[in-house]
Each structure stands twice: as C-alpha cells, then as structure tokens.
C-alpha atoms as a PDB file:
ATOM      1  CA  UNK A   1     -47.245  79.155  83.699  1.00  0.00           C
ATOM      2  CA  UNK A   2     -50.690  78.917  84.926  1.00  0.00           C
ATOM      3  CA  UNK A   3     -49.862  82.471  86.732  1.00  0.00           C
ATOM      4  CA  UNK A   4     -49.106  84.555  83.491  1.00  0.00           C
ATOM      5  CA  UNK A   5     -52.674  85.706  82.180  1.00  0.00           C
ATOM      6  CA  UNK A   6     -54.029  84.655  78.820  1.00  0.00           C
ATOM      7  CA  UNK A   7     -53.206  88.118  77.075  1.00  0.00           C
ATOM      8  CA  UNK A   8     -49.273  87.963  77.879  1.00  0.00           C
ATOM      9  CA  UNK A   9     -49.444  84.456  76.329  1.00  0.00           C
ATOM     10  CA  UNK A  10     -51.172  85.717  73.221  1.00  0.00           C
ATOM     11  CA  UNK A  11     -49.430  89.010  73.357  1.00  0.00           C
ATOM     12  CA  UNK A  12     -46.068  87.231  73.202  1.00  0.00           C
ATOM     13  CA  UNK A  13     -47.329  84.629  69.888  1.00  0.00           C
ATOM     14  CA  UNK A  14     -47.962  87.496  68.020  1.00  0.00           C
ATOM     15  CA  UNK A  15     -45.193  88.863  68.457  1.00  0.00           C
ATOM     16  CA  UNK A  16     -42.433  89.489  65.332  1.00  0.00           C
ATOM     17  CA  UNK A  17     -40.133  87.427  67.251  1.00  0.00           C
ATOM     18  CA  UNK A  18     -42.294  84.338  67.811  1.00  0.00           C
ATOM     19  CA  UNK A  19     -43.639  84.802  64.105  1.00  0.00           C
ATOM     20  CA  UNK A  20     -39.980  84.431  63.094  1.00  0.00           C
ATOM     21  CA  UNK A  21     -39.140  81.571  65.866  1.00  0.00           C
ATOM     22  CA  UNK A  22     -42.038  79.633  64.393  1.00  0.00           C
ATOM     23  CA  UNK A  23     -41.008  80.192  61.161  1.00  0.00           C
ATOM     24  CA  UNK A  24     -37.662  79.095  61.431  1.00  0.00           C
ATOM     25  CA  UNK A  25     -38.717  76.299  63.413  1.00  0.00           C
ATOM     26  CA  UNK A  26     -41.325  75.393  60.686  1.00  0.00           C
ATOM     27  CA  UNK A  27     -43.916  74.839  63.425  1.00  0.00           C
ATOM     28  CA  UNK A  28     -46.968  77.116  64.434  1.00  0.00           C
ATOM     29  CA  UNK A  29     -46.029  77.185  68.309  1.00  0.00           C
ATOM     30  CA  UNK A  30     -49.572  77.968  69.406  1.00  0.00           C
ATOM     31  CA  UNK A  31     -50.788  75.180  66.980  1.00  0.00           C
ATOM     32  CA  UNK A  32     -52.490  71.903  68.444  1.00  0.00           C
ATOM     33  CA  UNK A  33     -49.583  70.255  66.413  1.00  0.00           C
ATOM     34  CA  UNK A  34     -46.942  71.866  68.386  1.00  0.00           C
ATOM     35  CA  UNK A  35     -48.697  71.011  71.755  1.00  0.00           C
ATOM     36  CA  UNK A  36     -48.754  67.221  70.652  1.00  0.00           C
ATOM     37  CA  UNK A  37     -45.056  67.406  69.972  1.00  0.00           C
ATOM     38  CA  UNK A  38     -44.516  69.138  73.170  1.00  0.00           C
ATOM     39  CA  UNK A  39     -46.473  65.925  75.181  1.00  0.00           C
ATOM     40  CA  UNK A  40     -44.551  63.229  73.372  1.00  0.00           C
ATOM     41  CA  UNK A  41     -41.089  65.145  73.841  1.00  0.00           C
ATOM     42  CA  UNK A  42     -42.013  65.268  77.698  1.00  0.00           C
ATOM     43  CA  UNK A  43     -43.157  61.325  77.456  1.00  0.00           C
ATOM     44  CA  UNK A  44     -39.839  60.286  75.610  1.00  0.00           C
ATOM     45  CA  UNK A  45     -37.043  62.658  76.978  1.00  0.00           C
ATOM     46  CA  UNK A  46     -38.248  63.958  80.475  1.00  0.00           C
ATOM     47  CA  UNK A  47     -34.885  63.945  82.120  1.00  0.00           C
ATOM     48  CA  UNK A  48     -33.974  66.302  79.131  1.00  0.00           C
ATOM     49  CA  UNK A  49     -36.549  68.526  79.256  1.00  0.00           C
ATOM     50  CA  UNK A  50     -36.560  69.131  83.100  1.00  0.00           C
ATOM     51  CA  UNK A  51     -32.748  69.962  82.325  1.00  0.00           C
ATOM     52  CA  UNK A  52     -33.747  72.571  80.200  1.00  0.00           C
ATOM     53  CA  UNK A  53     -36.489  73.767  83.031  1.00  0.00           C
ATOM     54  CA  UNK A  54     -33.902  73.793  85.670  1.00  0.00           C
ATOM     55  CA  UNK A  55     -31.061  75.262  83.265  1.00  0.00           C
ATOM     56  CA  UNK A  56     -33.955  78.155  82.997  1.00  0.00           C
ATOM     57  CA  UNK A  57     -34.841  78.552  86.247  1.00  0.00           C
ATOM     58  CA  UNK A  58     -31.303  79.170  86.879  1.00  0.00           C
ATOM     59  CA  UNK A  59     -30.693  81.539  84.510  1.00  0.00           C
ATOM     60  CA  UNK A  60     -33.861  83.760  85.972  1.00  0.00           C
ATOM     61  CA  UNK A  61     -32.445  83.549  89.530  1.00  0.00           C
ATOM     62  CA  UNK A  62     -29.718  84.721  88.191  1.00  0.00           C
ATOM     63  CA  UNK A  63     -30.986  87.519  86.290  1.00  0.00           C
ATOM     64  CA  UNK A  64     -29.321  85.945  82.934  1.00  0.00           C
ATOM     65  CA  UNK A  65     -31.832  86.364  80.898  1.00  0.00           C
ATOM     66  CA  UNK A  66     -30.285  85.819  77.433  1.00  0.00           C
ATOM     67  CA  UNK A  67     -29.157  82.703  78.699  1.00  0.00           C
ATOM     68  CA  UNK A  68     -32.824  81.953  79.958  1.00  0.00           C
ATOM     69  CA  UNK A  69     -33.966  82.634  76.348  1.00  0.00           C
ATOM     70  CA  UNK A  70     -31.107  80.331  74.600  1.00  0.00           C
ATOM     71  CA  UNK A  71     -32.071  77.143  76.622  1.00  0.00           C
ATOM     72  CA  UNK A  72     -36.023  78.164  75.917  1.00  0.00           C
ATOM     73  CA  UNK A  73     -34.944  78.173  72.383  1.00  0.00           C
ATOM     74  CA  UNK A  74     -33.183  75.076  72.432  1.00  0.00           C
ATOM     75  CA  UNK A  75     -36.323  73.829  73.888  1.00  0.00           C
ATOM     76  CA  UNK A  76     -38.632  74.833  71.224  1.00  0.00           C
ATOM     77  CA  UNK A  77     -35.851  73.363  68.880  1.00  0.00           C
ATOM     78  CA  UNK A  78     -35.903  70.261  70.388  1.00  0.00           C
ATOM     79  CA  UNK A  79     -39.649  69.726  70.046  1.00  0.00           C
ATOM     80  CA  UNK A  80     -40.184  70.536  66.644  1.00  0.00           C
ATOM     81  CA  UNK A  81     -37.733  68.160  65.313  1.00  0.00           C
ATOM     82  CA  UNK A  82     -39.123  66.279  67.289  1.00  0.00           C
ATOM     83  CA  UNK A  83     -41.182  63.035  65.576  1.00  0.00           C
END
C-alpha cells in the first residue's frame, strides 16, 4: 500500500463508486471510524482477513480482477459490520 501515492488513494475515495460503496456500507471508508473498525477486525479475525489478502493477491496474479474486487468488497463488508 505504502507504494501507491497519496493522490491515487484520494483519487479513488472520491470516486462515484466508493461514494456509493460507503454508502451502502453505511460507513465513511476514509473516516477515522472506519480505520478503528479496520484495527479491531485485524485484532479479532486475522486468519480471516489474511484469507481475504491472499484470496486477492491471487486474483491479481491471475489477472482476475473482478474477482480481486469481490473479495476487497467482502472485506470492506466485513469491517463495517463489524462491532
């Protein structure tokens, strides 16, 4: 992550389909909220969410991209219900 610059990160929030992710979601995914979710889902399900980083991975060395997206989705998912 640390090797995508700033502006692709902030490019890709803004974007209409991040807007609607988050909105579906219910969850600002740039929000400090969100972040603190994202720590405690690593703390309390890590096996699960290097799953979904390996299912990822994957899916890019394998040029599968949509299926990439799905488990990224599933991550995001997974966080915000998240409590």
């Amino acid at each position: 992550m640390e090797q995508i610059p700033d502006k692709v990160w902030k490019c890709d929030l803004n974007s209409v389909e991040s807007k609607r992710l988050a909105e579906e979601l219910g969850i600002d995914l740039s929000s400090k909220e969100f972040m603190e979710k994202m720590w405690d889902y690593i703390s309390d399900h890590n096996i699960m969410y290097y799953g979904y980083l390996r299912t990822m991975k994957m899916s890019f060395d394998k040029h599968d991209y949509l299926h990439a997206g799905a488990a990224y989705a599933h991550l995001l998912e997974a966080v915000a219900k998240h409590s």
